[in-house]
N, C-alpha and C. Protein backbone atom coordinates (compact mmCIF):
# COMPACT_ATOMS: atom_id res chain seq x y z
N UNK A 1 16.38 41.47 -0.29
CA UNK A 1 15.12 40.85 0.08
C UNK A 1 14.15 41.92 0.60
N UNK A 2 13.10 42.03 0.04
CA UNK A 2 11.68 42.62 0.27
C UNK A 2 11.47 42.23 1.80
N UNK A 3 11.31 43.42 2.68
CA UNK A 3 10.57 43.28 4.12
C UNK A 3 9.43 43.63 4.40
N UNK A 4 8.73 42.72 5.04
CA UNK A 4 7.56 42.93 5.61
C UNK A 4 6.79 43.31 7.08
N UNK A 5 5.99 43.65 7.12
CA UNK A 5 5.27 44.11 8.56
C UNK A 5 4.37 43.83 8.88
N UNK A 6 4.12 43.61 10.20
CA UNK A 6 2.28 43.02 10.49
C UNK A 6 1.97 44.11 12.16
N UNK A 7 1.06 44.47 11.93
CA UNK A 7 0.68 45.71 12.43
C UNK A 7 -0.94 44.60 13.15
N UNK A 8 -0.70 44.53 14.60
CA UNK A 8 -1.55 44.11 15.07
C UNK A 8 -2.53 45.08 16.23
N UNK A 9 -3.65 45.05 15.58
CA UNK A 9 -4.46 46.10 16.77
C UNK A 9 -5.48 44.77 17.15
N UNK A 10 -4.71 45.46 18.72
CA UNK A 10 -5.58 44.52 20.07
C UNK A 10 -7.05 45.60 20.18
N UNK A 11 -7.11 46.23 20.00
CA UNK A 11 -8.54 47.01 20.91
C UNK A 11 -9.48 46.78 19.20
N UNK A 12 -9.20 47.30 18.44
CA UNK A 12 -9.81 46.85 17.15
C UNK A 12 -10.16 45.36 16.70
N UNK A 13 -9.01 44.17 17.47
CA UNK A 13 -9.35 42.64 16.65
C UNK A 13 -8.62 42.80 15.41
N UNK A 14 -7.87 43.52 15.08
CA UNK A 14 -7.55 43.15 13.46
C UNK A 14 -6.23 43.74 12.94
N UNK A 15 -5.50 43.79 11.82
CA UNK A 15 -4.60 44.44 11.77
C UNK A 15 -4.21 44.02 10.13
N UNK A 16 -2.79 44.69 9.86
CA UNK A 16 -2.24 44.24 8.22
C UNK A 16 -0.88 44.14 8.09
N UNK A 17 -1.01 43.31 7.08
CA UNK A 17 0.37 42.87 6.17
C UNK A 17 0.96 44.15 5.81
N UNK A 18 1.76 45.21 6.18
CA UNK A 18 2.61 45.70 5.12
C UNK A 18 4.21 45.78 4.51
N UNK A 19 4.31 46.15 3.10
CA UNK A 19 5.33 46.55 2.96
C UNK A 19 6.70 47.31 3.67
N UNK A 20 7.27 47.24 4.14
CA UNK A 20 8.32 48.35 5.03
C UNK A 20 8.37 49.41 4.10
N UNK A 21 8.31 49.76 3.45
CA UNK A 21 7.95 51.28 2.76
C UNK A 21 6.54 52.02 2.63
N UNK A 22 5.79 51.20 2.87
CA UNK A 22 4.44 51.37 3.12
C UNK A 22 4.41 53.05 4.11
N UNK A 23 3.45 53.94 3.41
CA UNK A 23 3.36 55.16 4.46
C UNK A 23 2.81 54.35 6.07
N UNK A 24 2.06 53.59 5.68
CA UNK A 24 1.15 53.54 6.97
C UNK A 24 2.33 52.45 8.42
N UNK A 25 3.43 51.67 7.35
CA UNK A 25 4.43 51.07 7.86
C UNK A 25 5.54 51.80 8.50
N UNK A 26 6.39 52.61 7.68
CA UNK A 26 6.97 53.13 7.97
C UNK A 26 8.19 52.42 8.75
N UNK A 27 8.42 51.24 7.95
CA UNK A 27 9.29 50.08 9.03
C UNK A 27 8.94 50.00 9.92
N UNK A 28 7.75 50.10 10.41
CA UNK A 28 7.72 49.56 11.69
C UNK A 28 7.05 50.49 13.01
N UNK A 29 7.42 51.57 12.38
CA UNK A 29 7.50 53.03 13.13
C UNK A 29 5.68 53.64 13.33
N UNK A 30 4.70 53.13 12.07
CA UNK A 30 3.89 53.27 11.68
C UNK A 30 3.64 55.49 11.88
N UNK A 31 2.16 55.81 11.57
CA UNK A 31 2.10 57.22 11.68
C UNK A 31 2.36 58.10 12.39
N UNK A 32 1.90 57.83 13.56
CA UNK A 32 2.61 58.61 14.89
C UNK A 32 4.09 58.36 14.90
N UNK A 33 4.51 59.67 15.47
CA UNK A 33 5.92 60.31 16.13
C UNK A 33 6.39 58.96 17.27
N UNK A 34 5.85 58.84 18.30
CA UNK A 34 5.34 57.65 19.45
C UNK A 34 4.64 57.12 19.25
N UNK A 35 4.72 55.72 19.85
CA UNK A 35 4.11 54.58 19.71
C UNK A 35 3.30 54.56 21.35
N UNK A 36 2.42 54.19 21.32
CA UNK A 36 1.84 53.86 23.40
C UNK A 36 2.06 52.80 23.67
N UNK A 37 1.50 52.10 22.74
CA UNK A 37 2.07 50.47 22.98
C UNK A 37 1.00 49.90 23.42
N UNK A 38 -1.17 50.65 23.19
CA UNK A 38 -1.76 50.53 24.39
C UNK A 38 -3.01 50.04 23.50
N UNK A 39 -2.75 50.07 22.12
CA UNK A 39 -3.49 50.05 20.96
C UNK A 39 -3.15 48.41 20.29
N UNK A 40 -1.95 48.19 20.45
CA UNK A 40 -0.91 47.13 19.59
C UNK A 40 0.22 47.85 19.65
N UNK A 41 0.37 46.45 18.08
CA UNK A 41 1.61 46.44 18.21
C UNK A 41 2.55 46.40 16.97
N UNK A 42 3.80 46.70 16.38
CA UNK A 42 4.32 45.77 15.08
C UNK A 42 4.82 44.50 15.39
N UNK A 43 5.05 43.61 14.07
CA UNK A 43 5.73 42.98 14.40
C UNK A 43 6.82 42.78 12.92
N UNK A 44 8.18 42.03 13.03
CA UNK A 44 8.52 42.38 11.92
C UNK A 44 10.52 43.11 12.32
N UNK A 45 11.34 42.96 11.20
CA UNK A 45 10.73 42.89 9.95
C UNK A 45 11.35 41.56 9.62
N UNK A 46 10.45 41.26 9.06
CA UNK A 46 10.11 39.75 8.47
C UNK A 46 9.89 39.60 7.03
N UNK A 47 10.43 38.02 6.58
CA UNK A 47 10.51 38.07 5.21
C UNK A 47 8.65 38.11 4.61
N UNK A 48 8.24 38.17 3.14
CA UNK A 48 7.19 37.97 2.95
C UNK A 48 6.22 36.70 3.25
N UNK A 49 7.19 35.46 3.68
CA UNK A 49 6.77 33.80 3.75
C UNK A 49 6.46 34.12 5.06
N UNK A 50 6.91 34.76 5.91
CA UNK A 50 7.15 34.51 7.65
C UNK A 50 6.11 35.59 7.89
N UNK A 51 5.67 36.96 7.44
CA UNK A 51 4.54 37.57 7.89
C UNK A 51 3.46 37.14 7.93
N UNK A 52 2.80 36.47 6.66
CA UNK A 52 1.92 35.89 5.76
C UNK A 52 1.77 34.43 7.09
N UNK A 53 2.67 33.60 7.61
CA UNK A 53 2.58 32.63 8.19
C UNK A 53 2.30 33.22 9.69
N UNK A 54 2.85 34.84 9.98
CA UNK A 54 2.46 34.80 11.55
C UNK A 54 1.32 35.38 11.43
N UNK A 55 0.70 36.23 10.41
CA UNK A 55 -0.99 36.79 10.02
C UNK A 55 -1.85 35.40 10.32
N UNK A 56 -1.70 34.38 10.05
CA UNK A 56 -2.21 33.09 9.90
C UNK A 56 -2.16 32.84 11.67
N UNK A 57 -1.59 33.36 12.52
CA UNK A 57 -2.04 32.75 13.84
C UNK A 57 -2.61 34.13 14.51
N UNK A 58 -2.87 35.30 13.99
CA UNK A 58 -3.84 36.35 14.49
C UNK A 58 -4.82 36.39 14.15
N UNK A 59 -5.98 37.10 15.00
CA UNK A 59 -7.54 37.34 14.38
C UNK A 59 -7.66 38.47 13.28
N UNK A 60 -7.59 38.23 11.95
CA UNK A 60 -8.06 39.34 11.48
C UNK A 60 -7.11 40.02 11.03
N UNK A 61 -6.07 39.47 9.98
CA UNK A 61 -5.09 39.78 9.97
C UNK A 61 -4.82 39.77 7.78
N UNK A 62 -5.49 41.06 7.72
CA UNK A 62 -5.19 40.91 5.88
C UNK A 62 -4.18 42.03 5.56
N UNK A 63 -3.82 42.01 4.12
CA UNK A 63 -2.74 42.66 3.28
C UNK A 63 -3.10 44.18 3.61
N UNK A 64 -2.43 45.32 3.88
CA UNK A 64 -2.82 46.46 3.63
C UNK A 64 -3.57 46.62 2.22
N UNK A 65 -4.43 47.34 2.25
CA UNK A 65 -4.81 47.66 0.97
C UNK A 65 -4.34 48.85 0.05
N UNK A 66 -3.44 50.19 0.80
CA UNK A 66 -2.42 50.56 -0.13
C UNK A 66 -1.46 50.08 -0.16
N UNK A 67 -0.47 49.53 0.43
CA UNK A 67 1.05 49.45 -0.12
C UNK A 67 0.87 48.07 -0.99
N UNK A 68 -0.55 47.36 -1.17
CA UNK A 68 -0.42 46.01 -1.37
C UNK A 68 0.68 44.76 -1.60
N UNK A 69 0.50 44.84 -0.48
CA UNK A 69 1.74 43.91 0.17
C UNK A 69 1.76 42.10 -0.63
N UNK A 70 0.24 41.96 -1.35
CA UNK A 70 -0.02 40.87 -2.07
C UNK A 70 1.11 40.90 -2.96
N UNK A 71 1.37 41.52 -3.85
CA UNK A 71 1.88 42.23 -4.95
C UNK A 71 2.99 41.30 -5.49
N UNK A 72 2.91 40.65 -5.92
CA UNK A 72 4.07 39.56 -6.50
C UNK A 72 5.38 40.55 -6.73
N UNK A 73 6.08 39.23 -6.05
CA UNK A 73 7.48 40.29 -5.79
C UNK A 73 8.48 40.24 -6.94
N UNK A 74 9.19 41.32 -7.40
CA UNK A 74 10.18 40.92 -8.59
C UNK A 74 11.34 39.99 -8.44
């Protein structure tokens, strides 16, 4: 099963759906070495039905636009 990620930034309002292979995902880990914890947050990892449904109770919450996480799954 395909995992997913939702990457929520509190100081921005907004955040994304990604892939767990996603560079910007990184399971979870996202770009930085450390996380602050002061920016957001992940959440995850979660199937594709259950990200998609917890994006639906955040502000501002769409698909990454590289790993496109839309991407019909095989």
């Amino acid at each position: 099963m395909a995992e997913f990620w939702v990457y929520e930034n509190w100081r921005r309002k907004r955040g994304a759906i990604h892939s767990a292979n996603c560079l910007y995902c990184n399971h979870g880990k996202g770009l930085h070495v450390q996380d602050s914890k002061r920016n957001g947050q992940w959440h995850g990892p979660l199937s594709r039905e259950d990200a998609f449904k917890l994006a639906t109770t955040k502000p501002n919450i769409e698909p990454c636009k590289f790993c496109q996480a839309l991407e019909p799954l095989a």
